[in-house]
PDB file of N, CA and C in Angstrom:
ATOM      1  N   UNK A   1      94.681  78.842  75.209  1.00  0.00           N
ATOM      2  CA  UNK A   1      95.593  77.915  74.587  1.00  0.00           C
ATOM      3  C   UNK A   1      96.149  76.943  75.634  1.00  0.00           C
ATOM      4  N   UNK A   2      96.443  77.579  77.057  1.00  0.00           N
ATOM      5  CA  UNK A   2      97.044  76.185  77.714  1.00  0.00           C
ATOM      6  C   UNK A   2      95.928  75.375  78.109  1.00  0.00           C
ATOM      7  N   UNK A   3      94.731  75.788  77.916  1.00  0.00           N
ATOM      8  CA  UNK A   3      93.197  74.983  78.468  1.00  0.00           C
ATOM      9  C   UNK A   3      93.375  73.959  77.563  1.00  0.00           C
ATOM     10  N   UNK A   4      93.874  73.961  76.073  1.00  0.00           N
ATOM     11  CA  UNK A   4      93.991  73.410  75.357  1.00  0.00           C
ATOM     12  C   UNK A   4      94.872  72.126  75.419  1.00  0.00           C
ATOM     13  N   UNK A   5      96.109  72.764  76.011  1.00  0.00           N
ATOM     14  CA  UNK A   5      97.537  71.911  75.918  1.00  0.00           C
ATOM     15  C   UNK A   5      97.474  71.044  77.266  1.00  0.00           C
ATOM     16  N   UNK A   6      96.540  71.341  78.155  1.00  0.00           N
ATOM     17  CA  UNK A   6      96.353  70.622  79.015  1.00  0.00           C
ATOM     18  C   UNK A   6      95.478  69.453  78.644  1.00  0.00           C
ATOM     19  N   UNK A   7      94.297  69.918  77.515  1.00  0.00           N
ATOM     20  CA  UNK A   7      93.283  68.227  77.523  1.00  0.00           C
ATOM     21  C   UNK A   7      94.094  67.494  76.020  1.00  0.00           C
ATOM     22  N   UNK A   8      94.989  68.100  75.495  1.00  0.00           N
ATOM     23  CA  UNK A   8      95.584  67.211  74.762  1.00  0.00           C
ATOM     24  C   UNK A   8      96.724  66.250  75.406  1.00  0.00           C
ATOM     25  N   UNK A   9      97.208  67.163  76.586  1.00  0.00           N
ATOM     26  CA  UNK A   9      98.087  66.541  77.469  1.00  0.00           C
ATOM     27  C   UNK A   9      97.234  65.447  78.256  1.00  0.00           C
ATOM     28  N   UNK A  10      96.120  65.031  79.064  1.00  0.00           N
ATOM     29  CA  UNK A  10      95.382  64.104  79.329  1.00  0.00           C
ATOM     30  C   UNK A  10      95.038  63.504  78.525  1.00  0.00           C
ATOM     31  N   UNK A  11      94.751  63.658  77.183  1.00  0.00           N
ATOM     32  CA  UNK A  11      94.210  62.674  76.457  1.00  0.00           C
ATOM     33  C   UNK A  11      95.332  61.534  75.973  1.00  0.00           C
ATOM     34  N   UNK A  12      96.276  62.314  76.467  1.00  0.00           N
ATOM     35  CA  UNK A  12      97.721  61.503  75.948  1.00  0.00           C
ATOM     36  C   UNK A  12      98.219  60.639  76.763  1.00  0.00           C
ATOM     37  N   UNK A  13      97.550  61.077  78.145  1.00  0.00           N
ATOM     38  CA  UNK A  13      97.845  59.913  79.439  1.00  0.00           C
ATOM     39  C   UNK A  13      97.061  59.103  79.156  1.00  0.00           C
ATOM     40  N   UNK A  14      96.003  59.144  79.665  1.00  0.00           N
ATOM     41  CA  UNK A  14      95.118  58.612  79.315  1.00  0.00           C
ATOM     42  C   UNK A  14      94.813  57.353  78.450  1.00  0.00           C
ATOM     43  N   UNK A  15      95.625  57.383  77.105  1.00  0.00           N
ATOM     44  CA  UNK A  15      95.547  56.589  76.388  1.00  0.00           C
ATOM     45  C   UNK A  15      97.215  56.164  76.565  1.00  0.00           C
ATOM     46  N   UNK A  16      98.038  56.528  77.038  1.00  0.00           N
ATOM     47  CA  UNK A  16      98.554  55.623  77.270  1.00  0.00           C
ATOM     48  C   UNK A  16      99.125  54.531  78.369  1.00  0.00           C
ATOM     49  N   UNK A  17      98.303  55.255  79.621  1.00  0.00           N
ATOM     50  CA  UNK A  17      97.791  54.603  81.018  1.00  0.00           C
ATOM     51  C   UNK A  17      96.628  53.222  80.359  1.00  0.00           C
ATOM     52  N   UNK A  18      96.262  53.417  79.303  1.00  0.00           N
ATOM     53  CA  UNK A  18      94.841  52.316  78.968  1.00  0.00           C
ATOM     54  C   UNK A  18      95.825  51.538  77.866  1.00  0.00           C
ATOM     55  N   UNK A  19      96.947  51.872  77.425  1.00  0.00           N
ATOM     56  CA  UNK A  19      96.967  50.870  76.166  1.00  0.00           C
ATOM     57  C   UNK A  19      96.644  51.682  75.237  1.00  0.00           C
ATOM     58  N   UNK A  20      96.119  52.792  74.476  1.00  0.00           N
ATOM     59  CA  UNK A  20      95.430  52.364  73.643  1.00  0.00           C
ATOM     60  C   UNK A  20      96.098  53.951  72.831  1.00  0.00           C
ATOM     61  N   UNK A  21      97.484  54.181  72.822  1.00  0.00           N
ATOM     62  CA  UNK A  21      98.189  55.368  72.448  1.00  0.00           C
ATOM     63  C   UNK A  21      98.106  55.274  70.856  1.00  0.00           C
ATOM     64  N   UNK A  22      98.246  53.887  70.201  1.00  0.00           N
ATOM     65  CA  UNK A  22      98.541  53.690  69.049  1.00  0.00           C
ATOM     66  C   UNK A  22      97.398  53.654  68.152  1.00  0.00           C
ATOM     67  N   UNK A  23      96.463  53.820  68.568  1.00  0.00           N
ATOM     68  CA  UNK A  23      94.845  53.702  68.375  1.00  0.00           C
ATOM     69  C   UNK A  23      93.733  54.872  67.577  1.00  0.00           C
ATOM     70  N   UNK A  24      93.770  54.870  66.537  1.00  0.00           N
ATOM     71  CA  UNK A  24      93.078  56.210  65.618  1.00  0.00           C
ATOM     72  C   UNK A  24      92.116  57.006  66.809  1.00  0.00           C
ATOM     73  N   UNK A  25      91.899  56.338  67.470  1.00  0.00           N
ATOM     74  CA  UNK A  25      90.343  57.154  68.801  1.00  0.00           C
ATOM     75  C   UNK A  25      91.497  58.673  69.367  1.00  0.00           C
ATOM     76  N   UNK A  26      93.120  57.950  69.755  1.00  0.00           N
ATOM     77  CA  UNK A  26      93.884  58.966  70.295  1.00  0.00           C
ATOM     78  C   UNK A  26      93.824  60.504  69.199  1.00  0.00           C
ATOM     79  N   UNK A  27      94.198  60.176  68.185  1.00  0.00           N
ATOM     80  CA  UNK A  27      93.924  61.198  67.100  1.00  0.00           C
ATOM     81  C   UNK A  27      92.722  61.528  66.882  1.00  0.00           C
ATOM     82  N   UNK A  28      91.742  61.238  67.381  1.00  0.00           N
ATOM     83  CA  UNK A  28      90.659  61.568  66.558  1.00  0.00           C
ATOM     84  C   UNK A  28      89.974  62.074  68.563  1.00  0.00           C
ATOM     85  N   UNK A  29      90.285  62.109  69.184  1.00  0.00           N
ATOM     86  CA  UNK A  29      89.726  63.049  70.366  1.00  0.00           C
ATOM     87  C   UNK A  29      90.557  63.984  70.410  1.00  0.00           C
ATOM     88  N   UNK A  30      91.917  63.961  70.253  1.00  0.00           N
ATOM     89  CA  UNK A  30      92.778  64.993  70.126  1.00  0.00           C
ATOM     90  C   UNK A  30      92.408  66.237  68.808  1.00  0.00           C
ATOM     91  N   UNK A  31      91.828  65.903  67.650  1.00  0.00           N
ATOM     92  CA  UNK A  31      90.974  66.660  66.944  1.00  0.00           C
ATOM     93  C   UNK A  31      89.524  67.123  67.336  1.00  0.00           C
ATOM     94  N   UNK A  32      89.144  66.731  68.311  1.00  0.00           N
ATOM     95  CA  UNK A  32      87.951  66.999  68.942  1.00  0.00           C
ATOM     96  C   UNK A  32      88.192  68.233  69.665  1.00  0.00           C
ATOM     97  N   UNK A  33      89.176  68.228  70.512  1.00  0.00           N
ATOM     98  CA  UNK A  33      89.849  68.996  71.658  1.00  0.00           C
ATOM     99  C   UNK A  33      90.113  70.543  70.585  1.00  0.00           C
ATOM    100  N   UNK A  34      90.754  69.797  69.707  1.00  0.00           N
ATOM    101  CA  UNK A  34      91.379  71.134  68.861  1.00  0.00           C
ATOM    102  C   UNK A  34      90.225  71.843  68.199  1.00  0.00           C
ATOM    103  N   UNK A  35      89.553  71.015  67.626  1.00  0.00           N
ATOM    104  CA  UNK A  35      87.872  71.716  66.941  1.00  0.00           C
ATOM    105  C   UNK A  35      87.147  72.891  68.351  1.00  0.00           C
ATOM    106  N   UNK A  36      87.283  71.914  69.352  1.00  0.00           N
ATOM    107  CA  UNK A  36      86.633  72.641  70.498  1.00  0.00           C
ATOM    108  C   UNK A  36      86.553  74.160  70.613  1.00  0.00           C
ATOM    109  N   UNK A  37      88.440  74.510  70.339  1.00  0.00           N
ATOM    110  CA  UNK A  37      89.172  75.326  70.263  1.00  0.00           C
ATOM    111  C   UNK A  37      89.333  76.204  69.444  1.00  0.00           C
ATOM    112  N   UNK A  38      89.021  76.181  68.472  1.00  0.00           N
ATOM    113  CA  UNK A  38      89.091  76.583  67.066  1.00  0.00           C
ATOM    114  C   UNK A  38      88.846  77.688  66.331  1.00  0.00           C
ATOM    115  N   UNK A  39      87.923  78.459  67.189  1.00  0.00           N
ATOM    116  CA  UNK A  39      87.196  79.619  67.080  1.00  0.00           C
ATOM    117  C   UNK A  39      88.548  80.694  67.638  1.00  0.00           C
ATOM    118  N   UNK A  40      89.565  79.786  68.829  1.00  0.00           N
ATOM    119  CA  UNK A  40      90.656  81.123  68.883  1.00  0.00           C
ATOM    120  C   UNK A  40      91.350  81.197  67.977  1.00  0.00           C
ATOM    121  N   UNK A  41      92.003  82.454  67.581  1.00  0.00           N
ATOM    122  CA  UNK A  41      92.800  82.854  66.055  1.00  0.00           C
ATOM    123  C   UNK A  41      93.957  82.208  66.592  1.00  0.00           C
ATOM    124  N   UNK A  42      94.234  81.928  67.996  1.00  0.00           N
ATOM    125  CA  UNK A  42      95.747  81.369  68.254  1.00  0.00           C
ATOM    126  C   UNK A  42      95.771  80.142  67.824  1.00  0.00           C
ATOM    127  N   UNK A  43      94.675  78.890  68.433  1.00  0.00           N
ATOM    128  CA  UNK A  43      94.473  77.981  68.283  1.00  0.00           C
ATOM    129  C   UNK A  43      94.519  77.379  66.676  1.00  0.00           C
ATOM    130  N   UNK A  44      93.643  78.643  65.966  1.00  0.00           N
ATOM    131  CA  UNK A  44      93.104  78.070  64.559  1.00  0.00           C
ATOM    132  C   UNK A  44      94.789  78.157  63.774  1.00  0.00           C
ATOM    133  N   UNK A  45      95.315  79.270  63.809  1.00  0.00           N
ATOM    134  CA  UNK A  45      96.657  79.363  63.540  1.00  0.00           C
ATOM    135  C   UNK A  45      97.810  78.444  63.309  1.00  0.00           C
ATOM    136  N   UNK A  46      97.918  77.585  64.473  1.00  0.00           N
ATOM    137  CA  UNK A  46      98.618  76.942  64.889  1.00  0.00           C
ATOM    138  C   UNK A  46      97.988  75.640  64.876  1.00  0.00           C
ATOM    139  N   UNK A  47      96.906  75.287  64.504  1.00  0.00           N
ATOM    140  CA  UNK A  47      96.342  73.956  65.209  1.00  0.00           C
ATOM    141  C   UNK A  47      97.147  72.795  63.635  1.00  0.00           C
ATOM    142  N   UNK A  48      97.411  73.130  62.255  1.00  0.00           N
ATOM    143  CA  UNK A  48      98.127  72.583  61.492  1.00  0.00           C
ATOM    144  C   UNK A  48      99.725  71.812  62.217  1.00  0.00           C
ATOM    145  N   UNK A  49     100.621  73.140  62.192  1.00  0.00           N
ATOM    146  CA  UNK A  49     101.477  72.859  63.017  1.00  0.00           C
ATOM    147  C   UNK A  49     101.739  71.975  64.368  1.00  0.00           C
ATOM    148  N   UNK A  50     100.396  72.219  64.812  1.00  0.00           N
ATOM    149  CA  UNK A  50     100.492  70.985  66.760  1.00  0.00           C
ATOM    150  C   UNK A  50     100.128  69.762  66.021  1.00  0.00           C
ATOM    151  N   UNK A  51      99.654  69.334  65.100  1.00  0.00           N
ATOM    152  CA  UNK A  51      99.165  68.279  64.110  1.00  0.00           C
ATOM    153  C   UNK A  51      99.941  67.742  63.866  1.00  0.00           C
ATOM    154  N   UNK A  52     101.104  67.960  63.039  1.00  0.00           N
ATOM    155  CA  UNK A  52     101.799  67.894  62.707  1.00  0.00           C
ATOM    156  C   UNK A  52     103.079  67.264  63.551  1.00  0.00           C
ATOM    157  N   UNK A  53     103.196  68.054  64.846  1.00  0.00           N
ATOM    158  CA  UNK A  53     104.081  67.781  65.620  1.00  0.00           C
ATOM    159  C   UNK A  53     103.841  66.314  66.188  1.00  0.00           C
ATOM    160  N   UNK A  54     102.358  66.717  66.647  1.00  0.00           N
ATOM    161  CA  UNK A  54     102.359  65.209  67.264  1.00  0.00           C
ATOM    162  C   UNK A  54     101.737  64.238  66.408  1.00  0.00           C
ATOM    163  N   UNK A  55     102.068  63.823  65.316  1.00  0.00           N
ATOM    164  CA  UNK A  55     102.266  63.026  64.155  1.00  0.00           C
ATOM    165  C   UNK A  55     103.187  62.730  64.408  1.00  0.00           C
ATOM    166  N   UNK A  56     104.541  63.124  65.072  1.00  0.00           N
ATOM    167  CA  UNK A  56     105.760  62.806  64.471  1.00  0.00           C
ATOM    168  C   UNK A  56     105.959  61.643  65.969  1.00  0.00           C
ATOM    169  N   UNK A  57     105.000  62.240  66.709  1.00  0.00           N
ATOM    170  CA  UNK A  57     105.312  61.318  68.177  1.00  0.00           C
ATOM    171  C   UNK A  57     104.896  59.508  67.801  1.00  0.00           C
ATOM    172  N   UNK A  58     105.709  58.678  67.968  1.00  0.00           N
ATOM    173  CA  UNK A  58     105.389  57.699  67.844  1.00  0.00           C
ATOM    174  C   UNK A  58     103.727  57.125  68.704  1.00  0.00           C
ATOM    175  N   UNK A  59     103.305  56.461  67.733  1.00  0.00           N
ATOM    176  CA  UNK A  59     101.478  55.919  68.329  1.00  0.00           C
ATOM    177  C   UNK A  59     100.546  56.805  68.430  1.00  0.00           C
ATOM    178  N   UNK A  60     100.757  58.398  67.504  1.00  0.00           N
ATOM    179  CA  UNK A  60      99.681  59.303  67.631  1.00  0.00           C
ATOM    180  C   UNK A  60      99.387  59.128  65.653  1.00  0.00           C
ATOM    181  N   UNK A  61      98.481  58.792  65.455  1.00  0.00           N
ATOM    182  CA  UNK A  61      98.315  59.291  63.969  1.00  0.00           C
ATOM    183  C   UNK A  61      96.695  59.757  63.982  1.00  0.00           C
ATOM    184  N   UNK A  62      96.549  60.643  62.784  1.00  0.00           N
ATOM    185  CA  UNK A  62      95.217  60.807  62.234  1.00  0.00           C
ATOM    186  C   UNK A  62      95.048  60.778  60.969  1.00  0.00           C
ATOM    187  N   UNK A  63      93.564  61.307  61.102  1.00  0.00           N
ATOM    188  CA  UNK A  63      93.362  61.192  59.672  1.00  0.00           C
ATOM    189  C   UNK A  63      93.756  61.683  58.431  1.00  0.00           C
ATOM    190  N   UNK A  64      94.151  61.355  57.358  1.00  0.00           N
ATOM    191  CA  UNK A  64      94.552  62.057  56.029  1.00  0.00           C
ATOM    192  C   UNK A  64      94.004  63.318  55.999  1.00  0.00           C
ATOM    193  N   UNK A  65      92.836  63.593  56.428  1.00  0.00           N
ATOM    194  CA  UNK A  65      91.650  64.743  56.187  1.00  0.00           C
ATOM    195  C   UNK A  65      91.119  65.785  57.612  1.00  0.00           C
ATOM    196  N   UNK A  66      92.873  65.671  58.409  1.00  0.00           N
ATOM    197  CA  UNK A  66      92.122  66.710  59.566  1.00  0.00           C
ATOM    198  C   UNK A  66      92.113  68.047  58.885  1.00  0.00           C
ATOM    199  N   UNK A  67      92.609  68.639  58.265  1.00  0.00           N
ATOM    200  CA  UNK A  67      91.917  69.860  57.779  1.00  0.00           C
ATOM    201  C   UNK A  67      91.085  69.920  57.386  1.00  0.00           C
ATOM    202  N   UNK A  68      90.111  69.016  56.879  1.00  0.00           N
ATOM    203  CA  UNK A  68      88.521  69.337  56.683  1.00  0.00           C
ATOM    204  C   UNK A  68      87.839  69.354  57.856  1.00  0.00           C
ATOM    205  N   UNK A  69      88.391  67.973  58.373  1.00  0.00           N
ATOM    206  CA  UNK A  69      87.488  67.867  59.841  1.00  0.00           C
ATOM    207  C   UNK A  69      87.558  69.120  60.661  1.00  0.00           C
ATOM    208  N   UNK A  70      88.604  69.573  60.596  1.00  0.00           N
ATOM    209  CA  UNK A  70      88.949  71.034  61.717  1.00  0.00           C
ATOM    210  C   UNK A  70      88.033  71.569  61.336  1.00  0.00           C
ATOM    211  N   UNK A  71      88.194  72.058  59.682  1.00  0.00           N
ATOM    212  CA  UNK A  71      87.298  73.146  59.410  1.00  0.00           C
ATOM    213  C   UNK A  71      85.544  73.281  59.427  1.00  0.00           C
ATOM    214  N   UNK A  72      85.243  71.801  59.463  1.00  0.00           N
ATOM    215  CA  UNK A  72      83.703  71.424  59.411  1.00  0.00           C
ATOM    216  C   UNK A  72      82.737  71.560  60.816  1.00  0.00           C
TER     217      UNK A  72
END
């Protein structure tokens, strides 16, 4: 899980060292990261909830449909 919280934590620099925080790509590698992950019961558990959270962070959004995507 912190292997986790660490490449969501870079992906978050990252895009906002480039500009580009406000940008569907930020949400949609940050669901990549979490899919990666997904197979742990901690991760799968919780991965709604971290969604959620950082939704609420200004310039992170995703898609209407990350629970399919997670699950696919």
């Amino acid at each position: 899980m912190e292997e986790l919280d660490l490449e969501i934590r870079k992906i978050l620099t990252r895009a906002e060292y480039e500009g580009n925080i406000g940008s569907s790509s930020t949400g949609n590698l940050i669901l990549e990261a979490i899919k990666r992950h997904y197979h742990d019961p901690a991760v799968a558990a919780t991965a709604k909830d971290r969604i959620e959270a950082l939704k609420k962070q200004p310039g992170v959004s995703f898609p209407a449909n990350y629970e399919e995507l997670l699950a696919n």
